[in-house]
C-alpha atoms as a PDB file:
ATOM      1  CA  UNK A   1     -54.536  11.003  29.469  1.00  0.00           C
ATOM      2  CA  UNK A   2     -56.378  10.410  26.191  1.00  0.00           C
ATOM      3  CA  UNK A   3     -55.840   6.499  24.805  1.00  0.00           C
ATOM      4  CA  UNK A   4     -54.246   8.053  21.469  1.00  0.00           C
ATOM      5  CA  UNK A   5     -51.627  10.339  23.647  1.00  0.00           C
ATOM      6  CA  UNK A   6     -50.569   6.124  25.334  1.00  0.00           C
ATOM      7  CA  UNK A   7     -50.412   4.780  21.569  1.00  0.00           C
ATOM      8  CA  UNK A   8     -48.202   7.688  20.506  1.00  0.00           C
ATOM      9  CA  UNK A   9     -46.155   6.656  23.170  1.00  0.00           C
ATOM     10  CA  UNK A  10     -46.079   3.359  22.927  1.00  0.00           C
ATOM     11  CA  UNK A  11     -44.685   3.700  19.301  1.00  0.00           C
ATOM     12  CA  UNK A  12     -41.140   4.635  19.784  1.00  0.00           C
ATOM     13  CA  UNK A  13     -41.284   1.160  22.241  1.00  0.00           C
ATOM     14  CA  UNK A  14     -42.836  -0.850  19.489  1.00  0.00           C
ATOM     15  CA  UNK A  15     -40.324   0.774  16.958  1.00  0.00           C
ATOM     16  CA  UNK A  16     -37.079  -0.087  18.685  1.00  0.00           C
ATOM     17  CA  UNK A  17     -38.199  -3.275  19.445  1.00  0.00           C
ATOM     18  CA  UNK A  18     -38.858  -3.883  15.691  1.00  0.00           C
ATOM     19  CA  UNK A  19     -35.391  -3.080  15.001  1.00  0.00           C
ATOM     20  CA  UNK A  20     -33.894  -4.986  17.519  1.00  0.00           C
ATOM     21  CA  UNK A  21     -35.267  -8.237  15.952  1.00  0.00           C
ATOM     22  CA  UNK A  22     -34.466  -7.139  12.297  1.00  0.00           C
ATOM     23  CA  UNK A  23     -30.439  -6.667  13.708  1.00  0.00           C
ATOM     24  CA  UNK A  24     -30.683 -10.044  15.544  1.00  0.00           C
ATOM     25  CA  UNK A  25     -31.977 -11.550  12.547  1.00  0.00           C
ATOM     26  CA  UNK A  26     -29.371 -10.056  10.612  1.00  0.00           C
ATOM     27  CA  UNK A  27     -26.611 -10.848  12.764  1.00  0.00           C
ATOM     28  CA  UNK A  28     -27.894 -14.559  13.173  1.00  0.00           C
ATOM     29  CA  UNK A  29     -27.857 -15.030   9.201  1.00  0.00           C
ATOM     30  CA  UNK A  30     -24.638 -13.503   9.172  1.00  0.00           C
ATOM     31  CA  UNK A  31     -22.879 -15.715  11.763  1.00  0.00           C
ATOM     32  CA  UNK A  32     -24.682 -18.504   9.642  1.00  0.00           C
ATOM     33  CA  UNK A  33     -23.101 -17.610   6.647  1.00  0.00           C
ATOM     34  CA  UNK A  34     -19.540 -17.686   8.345  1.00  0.00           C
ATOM     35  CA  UNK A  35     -20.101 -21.045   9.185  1.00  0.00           C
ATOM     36  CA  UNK A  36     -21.209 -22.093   5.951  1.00  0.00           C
ATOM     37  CA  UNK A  37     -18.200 -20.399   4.437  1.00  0.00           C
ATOM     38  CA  UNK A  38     -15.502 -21.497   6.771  1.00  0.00           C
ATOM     39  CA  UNK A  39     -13.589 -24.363   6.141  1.00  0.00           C
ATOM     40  CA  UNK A  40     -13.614 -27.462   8.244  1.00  0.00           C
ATOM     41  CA  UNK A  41     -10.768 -29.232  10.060  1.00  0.00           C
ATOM     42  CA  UNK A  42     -10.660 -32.906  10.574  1.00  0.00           C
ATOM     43  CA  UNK A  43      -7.880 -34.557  12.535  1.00  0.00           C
ATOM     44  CA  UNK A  44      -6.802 -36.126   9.158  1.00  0.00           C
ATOM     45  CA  UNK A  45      -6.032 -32.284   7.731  1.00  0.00           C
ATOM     46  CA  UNK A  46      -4.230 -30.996  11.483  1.00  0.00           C
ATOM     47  CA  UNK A  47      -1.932 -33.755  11.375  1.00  0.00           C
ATOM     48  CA  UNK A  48      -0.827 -33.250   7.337  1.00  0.00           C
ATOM     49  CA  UNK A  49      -0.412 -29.356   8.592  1.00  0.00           C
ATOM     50  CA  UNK A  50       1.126 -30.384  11.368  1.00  0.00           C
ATOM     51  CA  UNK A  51       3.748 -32.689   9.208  1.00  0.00           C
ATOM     52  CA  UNK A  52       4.366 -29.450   6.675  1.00  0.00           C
ATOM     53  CA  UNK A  53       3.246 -26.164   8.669  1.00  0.00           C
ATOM     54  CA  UNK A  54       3.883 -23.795   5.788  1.00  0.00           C
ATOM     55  CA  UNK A  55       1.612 -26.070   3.525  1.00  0.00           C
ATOM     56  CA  UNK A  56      -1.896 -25.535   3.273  1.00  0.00           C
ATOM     57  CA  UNK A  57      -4.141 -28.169   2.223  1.00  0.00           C
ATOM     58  CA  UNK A  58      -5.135 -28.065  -1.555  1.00  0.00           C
ATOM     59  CA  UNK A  59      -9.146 -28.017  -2.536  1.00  0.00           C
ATOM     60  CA  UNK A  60     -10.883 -28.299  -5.122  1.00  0.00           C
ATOM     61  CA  UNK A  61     -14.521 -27.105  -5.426  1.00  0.00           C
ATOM     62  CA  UNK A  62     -16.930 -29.928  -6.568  1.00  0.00           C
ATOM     63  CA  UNK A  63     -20.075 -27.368  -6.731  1.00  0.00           C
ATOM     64  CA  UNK A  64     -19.459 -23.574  -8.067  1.00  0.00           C
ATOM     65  CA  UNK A  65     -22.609 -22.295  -6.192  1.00  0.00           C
ATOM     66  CA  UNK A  66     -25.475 -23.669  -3.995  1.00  0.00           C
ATOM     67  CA  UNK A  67     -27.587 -26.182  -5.399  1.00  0.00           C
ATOM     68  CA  UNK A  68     -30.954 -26.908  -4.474  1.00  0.00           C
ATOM     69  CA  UNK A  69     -32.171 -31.024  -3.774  1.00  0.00           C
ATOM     70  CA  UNK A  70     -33.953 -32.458  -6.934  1.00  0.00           C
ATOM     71  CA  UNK A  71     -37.106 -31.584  -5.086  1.00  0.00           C
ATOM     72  CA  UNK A  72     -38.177 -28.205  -5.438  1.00  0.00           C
ATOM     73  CA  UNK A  73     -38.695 -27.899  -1.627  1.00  0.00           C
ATOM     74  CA  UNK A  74     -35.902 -29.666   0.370  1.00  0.00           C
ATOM     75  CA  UNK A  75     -32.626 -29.214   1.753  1.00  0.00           C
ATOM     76  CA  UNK A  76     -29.700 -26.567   0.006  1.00  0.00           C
ATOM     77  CA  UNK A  77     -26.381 -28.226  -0.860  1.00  0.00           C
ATOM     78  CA  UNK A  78     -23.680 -24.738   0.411  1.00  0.00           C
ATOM     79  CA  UNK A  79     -20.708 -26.331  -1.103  1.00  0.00           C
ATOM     80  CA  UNK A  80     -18.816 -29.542  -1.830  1.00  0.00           C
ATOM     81  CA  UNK A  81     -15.130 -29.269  -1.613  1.00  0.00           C
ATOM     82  CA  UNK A  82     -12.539 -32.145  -2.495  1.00  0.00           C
ATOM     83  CA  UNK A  83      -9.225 -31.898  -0.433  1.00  0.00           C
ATOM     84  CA  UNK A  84      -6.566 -34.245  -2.489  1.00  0.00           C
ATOM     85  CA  UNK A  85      -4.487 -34.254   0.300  1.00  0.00           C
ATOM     86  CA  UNK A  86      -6.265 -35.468   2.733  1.00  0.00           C
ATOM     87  CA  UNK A  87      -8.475 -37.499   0.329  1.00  0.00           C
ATOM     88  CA  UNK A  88     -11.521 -36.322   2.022  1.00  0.00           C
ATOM     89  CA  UNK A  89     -14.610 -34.819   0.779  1.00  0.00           C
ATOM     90  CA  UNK A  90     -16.926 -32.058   3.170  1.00  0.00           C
ATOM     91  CA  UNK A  91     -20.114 -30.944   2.116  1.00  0.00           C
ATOM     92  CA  UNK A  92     -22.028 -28.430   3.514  1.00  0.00           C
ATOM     93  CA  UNK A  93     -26.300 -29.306   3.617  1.00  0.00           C
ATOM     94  CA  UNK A  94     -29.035 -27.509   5.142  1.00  0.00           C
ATOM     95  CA  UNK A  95     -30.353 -30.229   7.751  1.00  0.00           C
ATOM     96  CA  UNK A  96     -33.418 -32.046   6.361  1.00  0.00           C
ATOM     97  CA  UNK A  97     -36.293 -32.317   8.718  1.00  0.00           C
ATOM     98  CA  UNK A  98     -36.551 -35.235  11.170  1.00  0.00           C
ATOM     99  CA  UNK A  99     -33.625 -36.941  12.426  1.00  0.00           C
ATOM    100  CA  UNK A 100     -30.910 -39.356  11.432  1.00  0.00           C
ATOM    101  CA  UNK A 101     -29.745 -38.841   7.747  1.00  0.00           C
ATOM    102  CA  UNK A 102     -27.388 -41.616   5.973  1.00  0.00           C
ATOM    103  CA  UNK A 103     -25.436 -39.553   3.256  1.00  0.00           C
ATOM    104  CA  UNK A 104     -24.242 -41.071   0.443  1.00  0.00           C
ATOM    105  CA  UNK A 105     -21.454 -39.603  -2.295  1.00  0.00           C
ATOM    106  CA  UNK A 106     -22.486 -41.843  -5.285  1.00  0.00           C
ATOM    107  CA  UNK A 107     -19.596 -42.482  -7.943  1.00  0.00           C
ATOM    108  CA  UNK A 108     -19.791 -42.493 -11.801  1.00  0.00           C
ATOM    109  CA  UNK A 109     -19.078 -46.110 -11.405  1.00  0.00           C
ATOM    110  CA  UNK A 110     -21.980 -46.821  -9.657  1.00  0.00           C
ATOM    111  CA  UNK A 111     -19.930 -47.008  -5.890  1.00  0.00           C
ATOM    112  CA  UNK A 112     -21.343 -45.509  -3.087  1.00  0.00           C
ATOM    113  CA  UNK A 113     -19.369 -43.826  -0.289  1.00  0.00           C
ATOM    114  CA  UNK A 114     -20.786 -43.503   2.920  1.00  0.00           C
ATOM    115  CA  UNK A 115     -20.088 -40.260   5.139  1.00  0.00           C
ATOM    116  CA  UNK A 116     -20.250 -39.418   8.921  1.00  0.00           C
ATOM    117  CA  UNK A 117     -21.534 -36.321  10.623  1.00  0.00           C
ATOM    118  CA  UNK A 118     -21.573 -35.132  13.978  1.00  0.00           C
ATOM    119  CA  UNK A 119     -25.346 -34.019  14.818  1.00  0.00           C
ATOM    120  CA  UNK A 120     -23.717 -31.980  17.825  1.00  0.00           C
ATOM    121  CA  UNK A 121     -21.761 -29.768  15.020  1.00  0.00           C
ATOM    122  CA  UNK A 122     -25.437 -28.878  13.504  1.00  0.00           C
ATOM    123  CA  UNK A 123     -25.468 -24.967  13.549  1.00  0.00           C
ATOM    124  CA  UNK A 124     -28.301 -22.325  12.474  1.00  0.00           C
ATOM    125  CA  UNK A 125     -29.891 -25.752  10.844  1.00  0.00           C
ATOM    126  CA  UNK A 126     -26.980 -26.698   8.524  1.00  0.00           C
ATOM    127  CA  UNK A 127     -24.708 -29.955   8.980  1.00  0.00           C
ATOM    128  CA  UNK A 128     -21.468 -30.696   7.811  1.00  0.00           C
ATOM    129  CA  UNK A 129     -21.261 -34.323   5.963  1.00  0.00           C
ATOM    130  CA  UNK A 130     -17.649 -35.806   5.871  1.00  0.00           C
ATOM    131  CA  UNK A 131     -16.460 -38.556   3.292  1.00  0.00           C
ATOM    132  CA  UNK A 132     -12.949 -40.288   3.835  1.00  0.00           C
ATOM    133  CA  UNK A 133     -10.678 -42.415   2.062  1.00  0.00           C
ATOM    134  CA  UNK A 134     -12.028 -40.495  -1.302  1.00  0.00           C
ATOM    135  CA  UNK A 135      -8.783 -41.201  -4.042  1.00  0.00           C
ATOM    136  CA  UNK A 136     -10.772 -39.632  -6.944  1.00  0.00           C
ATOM    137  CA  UNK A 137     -13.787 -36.938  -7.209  1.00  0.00           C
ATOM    138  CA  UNK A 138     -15.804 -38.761  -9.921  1.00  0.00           C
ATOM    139  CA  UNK A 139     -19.193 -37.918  -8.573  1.00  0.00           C
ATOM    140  CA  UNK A 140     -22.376 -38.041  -9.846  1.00  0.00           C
ATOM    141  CA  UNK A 141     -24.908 -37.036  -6.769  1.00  0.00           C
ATOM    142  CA  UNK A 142     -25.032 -36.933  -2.963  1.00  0.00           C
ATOM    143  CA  UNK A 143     -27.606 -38.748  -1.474  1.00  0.00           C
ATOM    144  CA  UNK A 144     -29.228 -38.426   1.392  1.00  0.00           C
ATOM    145  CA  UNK A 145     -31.368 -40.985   2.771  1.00  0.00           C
ATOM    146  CA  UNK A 146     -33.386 -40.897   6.214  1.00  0.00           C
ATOM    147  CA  UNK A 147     -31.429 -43.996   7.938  1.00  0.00           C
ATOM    148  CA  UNK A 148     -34.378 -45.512   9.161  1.00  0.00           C
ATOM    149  CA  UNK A 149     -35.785 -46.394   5.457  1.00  0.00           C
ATOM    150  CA  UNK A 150     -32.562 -48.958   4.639  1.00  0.00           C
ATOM    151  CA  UNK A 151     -33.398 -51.268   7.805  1.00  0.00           C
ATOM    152  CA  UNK A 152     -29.720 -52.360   8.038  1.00  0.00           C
ATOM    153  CA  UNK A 153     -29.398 -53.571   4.729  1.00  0.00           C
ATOM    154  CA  UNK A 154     -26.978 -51.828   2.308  1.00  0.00           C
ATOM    155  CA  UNK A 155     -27.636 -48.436   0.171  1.00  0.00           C
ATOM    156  CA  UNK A 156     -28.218 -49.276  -3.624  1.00  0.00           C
ATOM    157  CA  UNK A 157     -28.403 -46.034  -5.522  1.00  0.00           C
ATOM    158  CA  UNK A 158     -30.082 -47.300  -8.642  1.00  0.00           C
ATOM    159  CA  UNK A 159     -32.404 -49.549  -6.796  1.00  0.00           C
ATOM    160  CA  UNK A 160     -36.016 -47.950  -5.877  1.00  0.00           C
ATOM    161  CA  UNK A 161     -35.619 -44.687  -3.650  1.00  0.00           C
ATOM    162  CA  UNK A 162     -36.016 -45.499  -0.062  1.00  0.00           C
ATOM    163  CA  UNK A 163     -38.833 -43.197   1.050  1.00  0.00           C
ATOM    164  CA  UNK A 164     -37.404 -39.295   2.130  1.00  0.00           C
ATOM    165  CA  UNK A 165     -34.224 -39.876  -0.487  1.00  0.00           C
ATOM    166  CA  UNK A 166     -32.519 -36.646  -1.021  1.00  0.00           C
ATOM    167  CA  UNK A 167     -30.396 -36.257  -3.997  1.00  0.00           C
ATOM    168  CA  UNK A 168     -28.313 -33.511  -5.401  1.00  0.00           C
ATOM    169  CA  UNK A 169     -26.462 -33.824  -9.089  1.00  0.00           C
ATOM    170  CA  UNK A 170     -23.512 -32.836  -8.818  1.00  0.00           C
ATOM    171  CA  UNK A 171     -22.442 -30.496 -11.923  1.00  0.00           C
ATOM    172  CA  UNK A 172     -19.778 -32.525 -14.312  1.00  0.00           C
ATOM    173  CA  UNK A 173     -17.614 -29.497 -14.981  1.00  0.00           C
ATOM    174  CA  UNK A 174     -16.839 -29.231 -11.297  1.00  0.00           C
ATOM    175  CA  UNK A 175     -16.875 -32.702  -9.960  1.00  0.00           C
ATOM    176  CA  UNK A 176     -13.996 -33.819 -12.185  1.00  0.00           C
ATOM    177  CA  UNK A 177     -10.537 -33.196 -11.088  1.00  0.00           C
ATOM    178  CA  UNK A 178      -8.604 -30.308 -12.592  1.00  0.00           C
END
């Protein structure tokens, strides 16, 4: 057999392999974009529904679309959304290379509010930052600051930026209460 008779049939191979990966890829950024849309449940929220099962748990949006870091190449801010209720904040961040991040809501008056996050909830490289005990959404940016750089002292916002700061502005029109 001639070699161009074993590349013609080698093609159809080659061919449905292609498309496998361009479905797996496609299915991979879809299940990514479920989990960036779906909404998170603390143990805060399931005991308020618990308390009222026919009432679901008020939001607000703090950002109307994503929002890219102040950097022109960094992490992607998905959403920010504000549940009254449970006077908790979640935002949704791609995860910024390297490891341990410190994030940071910053108020208009000058307060910062540290969140948590669970590095074993990271999925498809996004991470879900939680901020607690929130009684107003007056933000001005979320911070995110590589733990490492603040050497157990306490995060000053208007101070120099530790090395690796991330911030995203958060958009006035949404990050008041309605």
């Amino acid at each position: 057999m001639s070699k161009p008779k074993k590349r013609l049939r080698a093609l159809p191979f080659l061919l449905l392999l292609l498309a496998a990966a361009v479905l797996l890829t496609a299915r991979t950024q879809a299940e990514k974009q479920q989990y960036i849309d779906t909404r998170p449940d603390t143990p805060l929220m399931a005991s308020l529904r618990a308390q009222s099962p026919n009432h679901s748990l008020d939001l607000d949006e703090l950002v109307a679309s994503p929002l890219p870091a102040e950097q022109d190449a960094g992490p992607i801010l998905y959403n920010a959304t504000f549940y009254p209720d449970a006077r908790t904040v979640v935002c949704t961040v791609s995860v910024p290379r390297g490891g341990g991040t410190a994030p940071y809501l910053v108020r208009y008056d000058r307060r910062p509010i540290p969140g948590r996050y669970d590095p074993g909830e990271d999925r498809y490289g996004v991470r879900r930052l939680y901020f607690e005990e929130v009684s107003v959404p007056r933000f001005g940016w979320l911070d995110l600051v590589d733990a490492g750089s603040l050497n157990g002292m306490e995060y000053n916002p208007y101070a120099d930026p530790p090395p690796g700061r991330v911030r995203f502005l958060l958009d006035e029109e949404y990050a008041f209460p309605r």
